[in-house]
N, C-alpha and C. Protein backbone atom coordinates (compact mmCIF):
# COMPACT_ATOMS: atom_id res chain seq x y z
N UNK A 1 -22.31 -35.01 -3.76
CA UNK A 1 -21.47 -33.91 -4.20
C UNK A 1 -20.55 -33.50 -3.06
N UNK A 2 -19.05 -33.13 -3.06
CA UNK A 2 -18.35 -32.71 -2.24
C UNK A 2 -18.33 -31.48 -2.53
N UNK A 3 -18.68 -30.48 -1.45
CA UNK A 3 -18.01 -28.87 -1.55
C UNK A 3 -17.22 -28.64 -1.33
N UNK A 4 -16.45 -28.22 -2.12
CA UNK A 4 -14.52 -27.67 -1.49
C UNK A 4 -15.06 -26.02 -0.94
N UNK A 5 -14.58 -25.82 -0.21
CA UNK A 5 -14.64 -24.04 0.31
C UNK A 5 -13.27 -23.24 0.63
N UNK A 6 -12.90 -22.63 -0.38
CA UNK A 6 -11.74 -21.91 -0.20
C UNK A 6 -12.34 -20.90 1.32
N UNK A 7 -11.29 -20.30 1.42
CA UNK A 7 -11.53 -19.07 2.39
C UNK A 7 -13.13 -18.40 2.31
N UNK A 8 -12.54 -17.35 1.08
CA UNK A 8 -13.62 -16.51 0.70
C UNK A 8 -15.32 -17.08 1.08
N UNK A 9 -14.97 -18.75 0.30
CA UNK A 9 -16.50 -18.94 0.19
C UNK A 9 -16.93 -19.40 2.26
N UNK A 10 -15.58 -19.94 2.80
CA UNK A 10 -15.87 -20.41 4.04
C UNK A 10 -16.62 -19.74 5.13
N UNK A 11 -15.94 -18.13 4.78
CA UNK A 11 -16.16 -17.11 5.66
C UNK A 11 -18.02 -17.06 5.97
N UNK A 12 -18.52 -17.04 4.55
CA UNK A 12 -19.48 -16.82 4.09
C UNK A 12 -20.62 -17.76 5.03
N UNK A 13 -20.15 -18.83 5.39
CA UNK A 13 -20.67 -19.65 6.51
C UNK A 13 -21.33 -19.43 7.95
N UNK A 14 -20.54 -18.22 7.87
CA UNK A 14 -20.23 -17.88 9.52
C UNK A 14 -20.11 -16.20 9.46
N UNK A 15 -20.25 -15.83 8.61
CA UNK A 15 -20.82 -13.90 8.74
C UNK A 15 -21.97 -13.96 7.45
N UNK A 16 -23.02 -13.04 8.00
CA UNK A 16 -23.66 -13.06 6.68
C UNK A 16 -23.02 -11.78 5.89
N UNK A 17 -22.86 -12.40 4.56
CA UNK A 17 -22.60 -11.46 3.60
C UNK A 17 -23.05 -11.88 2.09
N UNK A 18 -23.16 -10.78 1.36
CA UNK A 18 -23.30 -11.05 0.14
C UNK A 18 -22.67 -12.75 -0.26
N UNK A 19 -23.75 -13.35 -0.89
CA UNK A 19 -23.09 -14.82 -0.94
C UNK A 19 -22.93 -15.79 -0.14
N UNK A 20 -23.85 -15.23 0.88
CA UNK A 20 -23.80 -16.64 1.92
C UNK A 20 -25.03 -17.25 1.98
N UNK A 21 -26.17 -17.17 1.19
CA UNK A 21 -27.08 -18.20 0.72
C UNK A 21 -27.07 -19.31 -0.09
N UNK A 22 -25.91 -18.54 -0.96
CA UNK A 22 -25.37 -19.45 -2.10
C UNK A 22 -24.71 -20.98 -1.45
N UNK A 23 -23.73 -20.01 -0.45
CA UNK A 23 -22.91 -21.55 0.19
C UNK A 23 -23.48 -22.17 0.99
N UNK A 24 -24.91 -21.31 2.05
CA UNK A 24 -25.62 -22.04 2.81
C UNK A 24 -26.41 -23.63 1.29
N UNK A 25 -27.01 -22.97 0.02
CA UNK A 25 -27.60 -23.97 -0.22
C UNK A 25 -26.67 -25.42 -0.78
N UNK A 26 -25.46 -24.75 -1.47
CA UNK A 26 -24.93 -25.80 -1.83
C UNK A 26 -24.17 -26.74 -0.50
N UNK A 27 -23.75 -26.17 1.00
CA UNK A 27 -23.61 -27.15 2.18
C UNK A 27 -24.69 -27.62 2.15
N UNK A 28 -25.98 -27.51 2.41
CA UNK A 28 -27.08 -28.40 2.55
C UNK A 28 -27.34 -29.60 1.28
N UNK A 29 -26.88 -29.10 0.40
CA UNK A 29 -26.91 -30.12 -0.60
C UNK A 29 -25.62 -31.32 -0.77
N UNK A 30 -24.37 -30.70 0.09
CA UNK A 30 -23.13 -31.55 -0.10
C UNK A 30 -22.76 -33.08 1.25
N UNK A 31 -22.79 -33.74 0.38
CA UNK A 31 -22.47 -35.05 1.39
C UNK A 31 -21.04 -34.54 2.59
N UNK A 32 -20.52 -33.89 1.78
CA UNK A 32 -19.20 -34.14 2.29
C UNK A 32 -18.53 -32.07 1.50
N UNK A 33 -17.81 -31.42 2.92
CA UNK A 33 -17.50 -30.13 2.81
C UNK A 33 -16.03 -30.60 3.07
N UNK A 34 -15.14 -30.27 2.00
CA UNK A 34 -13.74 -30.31 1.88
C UNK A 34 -13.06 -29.00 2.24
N UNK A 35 -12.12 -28.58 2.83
CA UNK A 35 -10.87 -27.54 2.86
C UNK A 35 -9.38 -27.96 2.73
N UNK A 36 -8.92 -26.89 2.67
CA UNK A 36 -7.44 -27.14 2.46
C UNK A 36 -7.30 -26.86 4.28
N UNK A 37 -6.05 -27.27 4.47
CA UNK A 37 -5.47 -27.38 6.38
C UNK A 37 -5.23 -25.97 6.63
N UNK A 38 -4.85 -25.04 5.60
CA UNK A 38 -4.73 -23.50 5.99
C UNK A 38 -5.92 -22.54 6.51
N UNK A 39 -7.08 -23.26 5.71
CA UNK A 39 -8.29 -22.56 5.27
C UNK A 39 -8.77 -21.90 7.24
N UNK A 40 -8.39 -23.18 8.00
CA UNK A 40 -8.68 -22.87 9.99
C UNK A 40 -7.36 -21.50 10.04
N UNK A 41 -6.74 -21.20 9.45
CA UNK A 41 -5.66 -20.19 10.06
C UNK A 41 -6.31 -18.65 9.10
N UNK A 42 -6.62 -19.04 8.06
CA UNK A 42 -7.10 -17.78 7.39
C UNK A 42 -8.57 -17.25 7.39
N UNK A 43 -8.99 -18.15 8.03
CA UNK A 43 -10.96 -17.78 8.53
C UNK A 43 -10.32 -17.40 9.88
N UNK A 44 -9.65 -17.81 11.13
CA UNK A 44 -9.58 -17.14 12.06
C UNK A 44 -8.82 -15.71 12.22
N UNK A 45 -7.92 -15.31 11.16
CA UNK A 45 -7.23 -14.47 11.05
C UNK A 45 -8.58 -13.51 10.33
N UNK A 46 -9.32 -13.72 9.69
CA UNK A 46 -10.23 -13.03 8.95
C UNK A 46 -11.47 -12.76 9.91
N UNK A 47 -11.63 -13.54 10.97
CA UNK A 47 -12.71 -12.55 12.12
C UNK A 47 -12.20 -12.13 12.61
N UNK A 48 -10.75 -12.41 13.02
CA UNK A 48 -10.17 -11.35 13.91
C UNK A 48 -10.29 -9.82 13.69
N UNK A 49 -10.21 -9.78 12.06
CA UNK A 49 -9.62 -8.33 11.36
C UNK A 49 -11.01 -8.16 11.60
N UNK A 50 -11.94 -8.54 10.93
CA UNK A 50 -13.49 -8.17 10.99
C UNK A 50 -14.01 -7.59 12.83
N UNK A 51 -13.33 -7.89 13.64
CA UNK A 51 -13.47 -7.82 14.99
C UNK A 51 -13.01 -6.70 15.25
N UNK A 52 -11.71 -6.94 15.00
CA UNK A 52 -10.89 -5.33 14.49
C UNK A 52 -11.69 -4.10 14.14
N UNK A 53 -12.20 -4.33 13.18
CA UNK A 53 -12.55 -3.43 12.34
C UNK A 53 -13.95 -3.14 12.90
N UNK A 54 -14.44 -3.45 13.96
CA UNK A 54 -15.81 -3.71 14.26
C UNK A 54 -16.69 -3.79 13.49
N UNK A 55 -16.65 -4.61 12.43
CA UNK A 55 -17.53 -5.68 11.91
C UNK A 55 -18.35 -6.59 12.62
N UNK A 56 -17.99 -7.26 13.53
CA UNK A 56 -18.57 -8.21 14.19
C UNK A 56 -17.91 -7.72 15.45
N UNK A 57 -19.26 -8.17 16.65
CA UNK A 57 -19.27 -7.67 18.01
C UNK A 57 -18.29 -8.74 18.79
N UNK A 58 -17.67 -8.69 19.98
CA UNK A 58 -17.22 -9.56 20.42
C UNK A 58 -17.71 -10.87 20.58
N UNK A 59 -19.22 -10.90 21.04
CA UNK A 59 -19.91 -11.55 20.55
C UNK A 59 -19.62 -13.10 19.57
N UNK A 60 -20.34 -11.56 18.45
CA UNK A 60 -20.17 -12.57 16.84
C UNK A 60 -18.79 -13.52 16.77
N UNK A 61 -17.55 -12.43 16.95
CA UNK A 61 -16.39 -13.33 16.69
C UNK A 61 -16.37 -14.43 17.63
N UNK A 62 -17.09 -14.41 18.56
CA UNK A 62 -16.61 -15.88 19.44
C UNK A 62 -17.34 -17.13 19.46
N UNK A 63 -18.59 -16.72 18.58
CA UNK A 63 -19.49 -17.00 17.87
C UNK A 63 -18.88 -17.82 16.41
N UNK A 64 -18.26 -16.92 15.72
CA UNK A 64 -18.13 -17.72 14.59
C UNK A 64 -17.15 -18.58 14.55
N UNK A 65 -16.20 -18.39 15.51
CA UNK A 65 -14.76 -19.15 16.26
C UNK A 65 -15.23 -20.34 16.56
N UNK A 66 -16.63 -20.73 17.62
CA UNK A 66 -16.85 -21.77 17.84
C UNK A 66 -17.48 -22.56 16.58
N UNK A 67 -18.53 -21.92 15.45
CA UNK A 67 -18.95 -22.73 14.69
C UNK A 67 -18.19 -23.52 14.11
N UNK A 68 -16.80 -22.43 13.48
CA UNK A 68 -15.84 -22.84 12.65
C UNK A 68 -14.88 -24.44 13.56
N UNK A 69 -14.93 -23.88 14.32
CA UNK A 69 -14.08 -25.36 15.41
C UNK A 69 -14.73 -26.42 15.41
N UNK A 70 -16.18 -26.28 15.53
CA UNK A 70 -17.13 -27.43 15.53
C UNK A 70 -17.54 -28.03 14.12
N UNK A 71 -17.83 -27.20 12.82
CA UNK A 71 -17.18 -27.78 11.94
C UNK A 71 -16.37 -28.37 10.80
N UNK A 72 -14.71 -27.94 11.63
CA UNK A 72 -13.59 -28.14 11.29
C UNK A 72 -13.33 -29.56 10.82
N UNK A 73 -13.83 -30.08 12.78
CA UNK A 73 -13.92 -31.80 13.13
C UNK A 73 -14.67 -32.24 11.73
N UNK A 74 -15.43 -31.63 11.00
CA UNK A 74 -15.91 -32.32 10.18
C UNK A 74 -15.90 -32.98 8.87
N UNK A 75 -14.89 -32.01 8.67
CA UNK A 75 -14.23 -31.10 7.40
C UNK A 75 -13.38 -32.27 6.50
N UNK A 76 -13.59 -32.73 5.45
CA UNK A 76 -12.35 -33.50 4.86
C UNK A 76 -11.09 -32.34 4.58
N UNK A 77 -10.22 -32.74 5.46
CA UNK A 77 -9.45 -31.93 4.96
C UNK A 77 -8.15 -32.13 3.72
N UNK A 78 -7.43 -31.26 3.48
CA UNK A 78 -6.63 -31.28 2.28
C UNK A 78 -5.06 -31.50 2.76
N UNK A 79 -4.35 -31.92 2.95
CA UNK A 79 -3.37 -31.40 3.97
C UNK A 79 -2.29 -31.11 2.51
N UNK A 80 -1.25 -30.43 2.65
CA UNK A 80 0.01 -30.18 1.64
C UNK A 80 0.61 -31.16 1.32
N UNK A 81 1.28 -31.48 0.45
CA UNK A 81 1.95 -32.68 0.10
C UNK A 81 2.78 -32.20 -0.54
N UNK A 82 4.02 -33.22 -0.92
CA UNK A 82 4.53 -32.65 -2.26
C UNK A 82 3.77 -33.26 -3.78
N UNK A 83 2.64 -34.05 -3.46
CA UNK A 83 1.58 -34.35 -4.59
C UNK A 83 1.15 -32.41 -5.16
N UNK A 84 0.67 -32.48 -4.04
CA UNK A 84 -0.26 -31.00 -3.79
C UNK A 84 0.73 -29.72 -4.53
N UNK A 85 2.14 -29.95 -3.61
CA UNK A 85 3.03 -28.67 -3.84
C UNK A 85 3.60 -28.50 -5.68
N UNK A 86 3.46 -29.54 -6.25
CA UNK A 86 3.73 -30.01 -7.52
C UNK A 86 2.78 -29.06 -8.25
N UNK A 87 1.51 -29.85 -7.85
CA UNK A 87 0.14 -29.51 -8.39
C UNK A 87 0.12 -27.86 -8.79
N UNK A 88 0.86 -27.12 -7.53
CA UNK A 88 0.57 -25.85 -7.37
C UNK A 88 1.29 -25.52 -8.34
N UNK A 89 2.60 -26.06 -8.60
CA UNK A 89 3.90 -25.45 -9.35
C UNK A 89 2.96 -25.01 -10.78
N UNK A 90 2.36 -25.93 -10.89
CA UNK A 90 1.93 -25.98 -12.11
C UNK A 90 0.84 -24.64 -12.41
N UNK A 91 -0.08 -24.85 -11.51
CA UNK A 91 -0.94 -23.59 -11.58
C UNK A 91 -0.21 -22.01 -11.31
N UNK A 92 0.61 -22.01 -10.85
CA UNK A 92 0.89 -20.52 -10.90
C UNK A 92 1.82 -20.35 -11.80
N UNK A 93 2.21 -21.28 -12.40
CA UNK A 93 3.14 -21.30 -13.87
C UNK A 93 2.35 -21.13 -15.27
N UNK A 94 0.40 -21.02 -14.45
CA UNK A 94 -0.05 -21.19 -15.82
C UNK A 94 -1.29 -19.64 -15.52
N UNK A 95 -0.95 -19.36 -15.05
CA UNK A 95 -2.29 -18.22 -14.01
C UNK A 95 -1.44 -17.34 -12.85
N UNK A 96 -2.17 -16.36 -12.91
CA UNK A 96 -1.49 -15.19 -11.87
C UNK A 96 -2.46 -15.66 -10.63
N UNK A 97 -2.17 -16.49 -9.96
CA UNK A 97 -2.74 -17.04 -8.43
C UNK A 97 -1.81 -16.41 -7.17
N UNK A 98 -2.08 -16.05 -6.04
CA UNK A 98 -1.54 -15.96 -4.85
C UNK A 98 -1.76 -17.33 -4.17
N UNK A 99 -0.86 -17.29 -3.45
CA UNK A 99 -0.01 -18.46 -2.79
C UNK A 99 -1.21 -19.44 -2.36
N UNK A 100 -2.33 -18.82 -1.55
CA UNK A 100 -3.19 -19.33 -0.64
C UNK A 100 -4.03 -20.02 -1.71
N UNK A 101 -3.95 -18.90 -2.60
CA UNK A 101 -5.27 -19.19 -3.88
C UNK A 101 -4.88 -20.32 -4.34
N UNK A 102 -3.84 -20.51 -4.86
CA UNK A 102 -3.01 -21.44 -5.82
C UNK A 102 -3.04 -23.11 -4.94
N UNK A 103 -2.92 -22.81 -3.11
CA UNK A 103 -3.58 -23.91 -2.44
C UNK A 103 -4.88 -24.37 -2.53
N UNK A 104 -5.71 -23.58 -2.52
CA UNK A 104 -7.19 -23.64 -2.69
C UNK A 104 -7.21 -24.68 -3.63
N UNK A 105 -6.85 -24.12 -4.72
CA UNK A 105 -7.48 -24.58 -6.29
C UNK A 105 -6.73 -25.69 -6.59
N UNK A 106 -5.72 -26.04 -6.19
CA UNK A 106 -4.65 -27.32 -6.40
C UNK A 106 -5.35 -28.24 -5.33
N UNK A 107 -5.91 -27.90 -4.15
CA UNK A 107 -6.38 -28.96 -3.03
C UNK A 107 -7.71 -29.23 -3.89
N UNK A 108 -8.50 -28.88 -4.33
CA UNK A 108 -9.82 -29.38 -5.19
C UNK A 108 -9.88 -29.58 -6.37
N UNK A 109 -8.33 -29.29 -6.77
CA UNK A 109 -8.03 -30.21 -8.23
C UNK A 109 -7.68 -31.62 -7.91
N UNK A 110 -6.80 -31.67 -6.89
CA UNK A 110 -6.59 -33.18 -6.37
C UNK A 110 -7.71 -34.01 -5.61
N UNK A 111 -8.52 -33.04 -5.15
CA UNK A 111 -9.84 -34.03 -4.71
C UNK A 111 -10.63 -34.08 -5.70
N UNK A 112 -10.71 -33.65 -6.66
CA UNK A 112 -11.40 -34.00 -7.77
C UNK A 112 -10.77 -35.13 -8.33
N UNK A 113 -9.62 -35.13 -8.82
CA UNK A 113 -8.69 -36.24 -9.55
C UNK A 113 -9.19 -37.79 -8.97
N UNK A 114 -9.41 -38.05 -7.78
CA UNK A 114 -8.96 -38.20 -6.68
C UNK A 114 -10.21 -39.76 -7.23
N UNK A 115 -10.71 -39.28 -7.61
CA UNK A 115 -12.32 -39.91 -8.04
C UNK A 115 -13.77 -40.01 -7.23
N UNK A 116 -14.62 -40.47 -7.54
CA UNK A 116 -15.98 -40.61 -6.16
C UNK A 116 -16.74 -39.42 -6.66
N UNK A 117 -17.21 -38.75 -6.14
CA UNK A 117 -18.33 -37.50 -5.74
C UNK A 117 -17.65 -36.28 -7.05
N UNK A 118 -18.53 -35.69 -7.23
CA UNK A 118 -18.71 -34.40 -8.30
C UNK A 118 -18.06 -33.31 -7.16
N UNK A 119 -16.91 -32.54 -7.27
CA UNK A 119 -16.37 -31.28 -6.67
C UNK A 119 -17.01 -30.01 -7.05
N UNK A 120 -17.77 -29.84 -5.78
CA UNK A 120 -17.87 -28.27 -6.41
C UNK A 120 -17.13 -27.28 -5.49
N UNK A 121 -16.63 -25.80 -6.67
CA UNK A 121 -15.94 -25.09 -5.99
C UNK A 121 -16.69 -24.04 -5.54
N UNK A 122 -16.52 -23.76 -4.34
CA UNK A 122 -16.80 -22.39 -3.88
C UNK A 122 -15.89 -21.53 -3.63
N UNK A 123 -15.92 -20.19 -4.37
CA UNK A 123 -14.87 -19.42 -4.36
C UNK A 123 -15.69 -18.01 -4.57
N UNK A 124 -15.28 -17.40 -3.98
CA UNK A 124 -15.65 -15.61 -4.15
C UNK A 124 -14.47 -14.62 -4.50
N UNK A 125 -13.96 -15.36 -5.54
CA UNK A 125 -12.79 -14.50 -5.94
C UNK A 125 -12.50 -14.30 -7.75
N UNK A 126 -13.07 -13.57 -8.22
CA UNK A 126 -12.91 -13.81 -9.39
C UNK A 126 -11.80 -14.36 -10.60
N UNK A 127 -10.66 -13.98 -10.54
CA UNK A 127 -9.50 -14.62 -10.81
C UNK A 127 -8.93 -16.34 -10.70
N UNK A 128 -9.52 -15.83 -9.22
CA UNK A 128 -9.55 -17.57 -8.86
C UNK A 128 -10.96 -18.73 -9.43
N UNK A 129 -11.81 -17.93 -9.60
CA UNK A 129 -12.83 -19.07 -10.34
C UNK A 129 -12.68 -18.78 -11.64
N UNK A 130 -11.91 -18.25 -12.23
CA UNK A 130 -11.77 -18.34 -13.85
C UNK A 130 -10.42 -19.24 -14.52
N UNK A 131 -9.82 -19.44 -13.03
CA UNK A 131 -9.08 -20.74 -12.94
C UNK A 131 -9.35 -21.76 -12.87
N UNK A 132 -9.98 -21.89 -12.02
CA UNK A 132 -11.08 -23.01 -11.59
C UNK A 132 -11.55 -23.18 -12.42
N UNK A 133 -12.50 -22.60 -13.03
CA UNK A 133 -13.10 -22.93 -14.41
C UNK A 133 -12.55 -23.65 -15.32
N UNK A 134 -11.09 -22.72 -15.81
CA UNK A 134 -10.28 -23.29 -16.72
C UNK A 134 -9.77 -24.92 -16.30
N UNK A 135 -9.89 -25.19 -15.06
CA UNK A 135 -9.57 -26.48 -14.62
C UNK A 135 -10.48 -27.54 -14.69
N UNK A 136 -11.44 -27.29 -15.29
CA UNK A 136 -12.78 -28.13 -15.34
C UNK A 136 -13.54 -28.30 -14.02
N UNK A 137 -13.26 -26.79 -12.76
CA UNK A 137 -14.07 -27.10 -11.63
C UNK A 137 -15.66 -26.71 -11.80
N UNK A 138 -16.68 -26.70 -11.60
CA UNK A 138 -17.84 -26.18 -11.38
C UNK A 138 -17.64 -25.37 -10.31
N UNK A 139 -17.98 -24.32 -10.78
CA UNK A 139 -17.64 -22.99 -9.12
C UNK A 139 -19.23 -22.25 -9.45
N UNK A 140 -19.41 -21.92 -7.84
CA UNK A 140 -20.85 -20.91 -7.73
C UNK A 140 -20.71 -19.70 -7.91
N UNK A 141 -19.46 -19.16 -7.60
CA UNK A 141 -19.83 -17.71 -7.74
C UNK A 141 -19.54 -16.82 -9.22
């Protein structure tokens, strides 16, 4: 099984929060953890704020900075295309998605397409997994 991990579900990796058992069990179960190439700019922008906000101690954030770097290297990633940018046209022509979202769900529609391994989505966004859904993804949350 490949896990795709939008943001939401990525974060979940690396702070505990509501929903991070869920993604801890399905990574332990996935051959292979997919992202889109944005997903490293919006998890680091997202401990920052959490750091900010003193959520997490200096510590934690430098902490979850390194997990996330270590495994990034690991990560199949998604990169943009104009395959991809197409893909998107389509989804936000058919669904009220934000930009990032609309990457998410278009990068694990095309790795699904793509053939091989069962995609599952991880997403903690409701809107966005009722897209997903509608796309024939399997999503956890």
């Amino acid at each position: 099984m490949i896990l795709y991990c939008d943001t939401s579900a990525l974060i979940k990796r690396y702070v505990d929060e509501e929903g991070s058992m869920a993604v801890d069990d399905l990574w332990r179960q996935a051959h292979v953890v997919a992202v889109s190439v944005v997903a490293f700019a919006e998890s680091a922008a997202t401990f920052s704020r959490k750091y900010r906000e003193q959520v997490l101690t200096a510590q934690e954030y430098a902490s979850c900075m390194n997990m996330l770097k270590s495994d990034y290297r690991s990560f199949v990633l998604i990169p943009i295309t104009d395959t991809l940018n197409m893909r998107i046209e389509q989804l936000v022509s058919n669904y009220q998605l934000r930009g990032f979202d609309a990457i998410h769900l278009a990068s694990a529609l095309v790795l699904k397409e793509s053939g091989g391994l069962p995609v599952h989505f991880a997403c903690f966004d409701r809107a966005l997994n009722e897209a997903a859904k509608n796309e024939g993804l399997q999503n956890i949350a």
